[in-house]
C-alpha atoms as a PDB file:
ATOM      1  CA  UNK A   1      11.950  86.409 152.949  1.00  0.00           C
ATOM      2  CA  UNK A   2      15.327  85.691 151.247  1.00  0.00           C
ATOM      3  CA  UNK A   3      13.388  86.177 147.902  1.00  0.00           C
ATOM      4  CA  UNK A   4      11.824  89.250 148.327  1.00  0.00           C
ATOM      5  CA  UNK A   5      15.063  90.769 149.645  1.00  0.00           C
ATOM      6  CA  UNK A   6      16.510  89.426 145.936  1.00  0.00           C
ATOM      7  CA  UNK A   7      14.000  91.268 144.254  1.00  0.00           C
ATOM      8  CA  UNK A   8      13.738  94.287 145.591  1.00  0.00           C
ATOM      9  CA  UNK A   9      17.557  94.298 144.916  1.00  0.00           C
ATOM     10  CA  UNK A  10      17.011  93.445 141.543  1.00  0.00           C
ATOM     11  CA  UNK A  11      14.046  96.629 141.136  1.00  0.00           C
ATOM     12  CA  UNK A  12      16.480  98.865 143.130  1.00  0.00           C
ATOM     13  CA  UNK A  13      19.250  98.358 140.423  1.00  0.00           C
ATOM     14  CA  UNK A  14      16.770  98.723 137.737  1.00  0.00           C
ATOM     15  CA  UNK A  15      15.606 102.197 139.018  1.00  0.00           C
ATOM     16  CA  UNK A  16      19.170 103.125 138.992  1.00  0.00           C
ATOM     17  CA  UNK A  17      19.925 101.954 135.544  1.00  0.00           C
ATOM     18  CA  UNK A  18      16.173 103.728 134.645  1.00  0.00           C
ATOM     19  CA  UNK A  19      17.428 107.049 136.363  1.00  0.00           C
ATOM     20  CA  UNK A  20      20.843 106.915 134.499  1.00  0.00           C
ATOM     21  CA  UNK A  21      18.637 105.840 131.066  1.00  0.00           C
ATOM     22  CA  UNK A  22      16.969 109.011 131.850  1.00  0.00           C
ATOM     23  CA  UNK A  23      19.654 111.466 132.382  1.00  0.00           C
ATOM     24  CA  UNK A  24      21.738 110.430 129.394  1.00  0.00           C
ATOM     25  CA  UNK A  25      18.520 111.481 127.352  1.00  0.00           C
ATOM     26  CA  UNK A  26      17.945 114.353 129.401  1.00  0.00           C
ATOM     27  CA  UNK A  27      21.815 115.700 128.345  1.00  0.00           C
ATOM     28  CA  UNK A  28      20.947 114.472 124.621  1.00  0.00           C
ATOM     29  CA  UNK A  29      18.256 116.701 124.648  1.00  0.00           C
ATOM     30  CA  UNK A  30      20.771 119.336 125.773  1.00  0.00           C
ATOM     31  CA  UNK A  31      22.887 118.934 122.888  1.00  0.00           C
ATOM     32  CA  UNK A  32      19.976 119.947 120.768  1.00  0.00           C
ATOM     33  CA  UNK A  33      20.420 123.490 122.229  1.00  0.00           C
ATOM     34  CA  UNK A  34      24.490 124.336 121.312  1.00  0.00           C
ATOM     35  CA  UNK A  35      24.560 122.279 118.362  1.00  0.00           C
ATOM     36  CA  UNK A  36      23.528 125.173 115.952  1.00  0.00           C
ATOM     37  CA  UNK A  37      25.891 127.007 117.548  1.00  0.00           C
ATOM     38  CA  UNK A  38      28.426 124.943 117.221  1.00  0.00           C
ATOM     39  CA  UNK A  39      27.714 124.655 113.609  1.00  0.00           C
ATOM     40  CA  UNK A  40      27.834 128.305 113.474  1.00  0.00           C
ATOM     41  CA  UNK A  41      31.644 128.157 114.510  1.00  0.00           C
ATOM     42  CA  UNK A  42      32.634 126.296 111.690  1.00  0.00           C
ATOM     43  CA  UNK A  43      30.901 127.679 109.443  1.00  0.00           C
ATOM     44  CA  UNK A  44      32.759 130.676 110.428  1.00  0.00           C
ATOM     45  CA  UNK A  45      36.291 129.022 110.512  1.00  0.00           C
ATOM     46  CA  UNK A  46      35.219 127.616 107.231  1.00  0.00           C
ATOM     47  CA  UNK A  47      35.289 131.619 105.969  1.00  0.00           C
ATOM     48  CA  UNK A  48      38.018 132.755 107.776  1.00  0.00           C
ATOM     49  CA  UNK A  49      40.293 129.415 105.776  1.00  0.00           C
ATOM     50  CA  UNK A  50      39.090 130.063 102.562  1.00  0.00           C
ATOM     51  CA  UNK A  51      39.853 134.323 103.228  1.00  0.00           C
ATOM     52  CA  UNK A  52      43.813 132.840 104.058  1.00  0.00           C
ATOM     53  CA  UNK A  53      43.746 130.682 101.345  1.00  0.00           C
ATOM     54  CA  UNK A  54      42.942 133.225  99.154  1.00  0.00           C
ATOM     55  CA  UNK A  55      45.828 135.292 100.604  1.00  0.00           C
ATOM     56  CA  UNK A  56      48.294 132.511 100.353  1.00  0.00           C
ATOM     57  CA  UNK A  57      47.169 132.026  96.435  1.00  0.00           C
ATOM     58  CA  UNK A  58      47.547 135.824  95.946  1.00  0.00           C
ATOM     59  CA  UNK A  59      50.959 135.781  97.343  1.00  0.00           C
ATOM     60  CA  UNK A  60      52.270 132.721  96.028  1.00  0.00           C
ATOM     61  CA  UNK A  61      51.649 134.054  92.612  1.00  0.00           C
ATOM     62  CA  UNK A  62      52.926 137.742  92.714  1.00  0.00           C
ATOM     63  CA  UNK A  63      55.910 138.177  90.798  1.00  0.00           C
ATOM     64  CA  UNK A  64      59.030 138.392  92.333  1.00  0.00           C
ATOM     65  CA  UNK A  65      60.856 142.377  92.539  1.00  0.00           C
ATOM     66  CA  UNK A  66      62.509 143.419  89.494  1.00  0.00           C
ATOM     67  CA  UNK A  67      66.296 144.604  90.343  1.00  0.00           C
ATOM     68  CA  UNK A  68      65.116 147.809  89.172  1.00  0.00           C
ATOM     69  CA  UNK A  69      62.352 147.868  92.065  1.00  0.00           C
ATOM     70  CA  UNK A  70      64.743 146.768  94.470  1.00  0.00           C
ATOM     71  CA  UNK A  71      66.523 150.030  96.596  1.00  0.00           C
ATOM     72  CA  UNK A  72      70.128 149.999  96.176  1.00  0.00           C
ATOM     73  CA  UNK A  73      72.577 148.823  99.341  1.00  0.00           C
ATOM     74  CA  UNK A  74      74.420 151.426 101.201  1.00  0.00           C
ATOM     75  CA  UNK A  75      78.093 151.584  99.554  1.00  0.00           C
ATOM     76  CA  UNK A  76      80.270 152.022 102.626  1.00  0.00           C
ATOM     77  CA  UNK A  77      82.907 149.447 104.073  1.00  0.00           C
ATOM     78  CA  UNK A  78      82.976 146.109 102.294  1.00  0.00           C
ATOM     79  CA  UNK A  79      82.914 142.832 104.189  1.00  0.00           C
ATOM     80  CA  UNK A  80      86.233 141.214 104.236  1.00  0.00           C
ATOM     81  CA  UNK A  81      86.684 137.405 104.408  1.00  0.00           C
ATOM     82  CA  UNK A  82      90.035 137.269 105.240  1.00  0.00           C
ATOM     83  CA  UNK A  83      90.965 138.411 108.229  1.00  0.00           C
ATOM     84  CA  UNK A  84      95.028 136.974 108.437  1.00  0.00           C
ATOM     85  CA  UNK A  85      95.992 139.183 105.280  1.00  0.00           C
ATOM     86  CA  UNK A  86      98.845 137.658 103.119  1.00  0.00           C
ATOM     87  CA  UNK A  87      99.507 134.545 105.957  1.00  0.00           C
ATOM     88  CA  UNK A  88      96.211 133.295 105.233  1.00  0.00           C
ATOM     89  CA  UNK A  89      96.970 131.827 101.736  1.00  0.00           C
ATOM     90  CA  UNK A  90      99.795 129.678 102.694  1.00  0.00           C
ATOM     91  CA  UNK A  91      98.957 126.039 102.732  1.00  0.00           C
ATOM     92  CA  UNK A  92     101.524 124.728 105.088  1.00  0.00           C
ATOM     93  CA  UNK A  93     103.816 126.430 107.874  1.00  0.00           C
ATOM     94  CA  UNK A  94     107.250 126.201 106.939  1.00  0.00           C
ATOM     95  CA  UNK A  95     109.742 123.671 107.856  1.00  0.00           C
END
């Protein structure tokens, strides 16, 4: 009796491993279904890269503005860097 109880433990974990088996083909097969798509993606990524590249190239080779082309600052208060006047050039405080 022992033995048969062995076996049919042994053909119960062979179904299971049969019924995974089965089910990892099963969700193969399923991967047969959104892998076009998929591929469809990247294709379109693909197009949208080589669009920015093409910016990138296009802007990495304009030429810089010409003074000329370049609208003139406002000529109003100028920016002063010293801001303690006359005191500011002494190097030492007297003694």
């Amino acid at each position: 009796m022992a033995t048969v109880e062995g076996e049919v433990g042994d053909l119960t974990k062979k179904v299971v491993d049969l019924t995974t088996s089965l089910n990892n083909i099963e969700s193969v097969k399923g991967m047969e279904h959104w892998i076009p798509s998929v591929d469809a993606g990247i294709q379109g990524l693909n197009q949208a890269m080589e669009g920015i590249a093409a910016w990138v190239t296009i802007l990495e080779t304009k030429p810089p503005a010409s003074p000329s082309m370049v609208a003139p600052t406002p000529d109003g208060h100028r920016h002063e860097e010293l801001h303690q006047g006359d005191a500011s050039r002494v190097l030492a405080a007297p003694e």
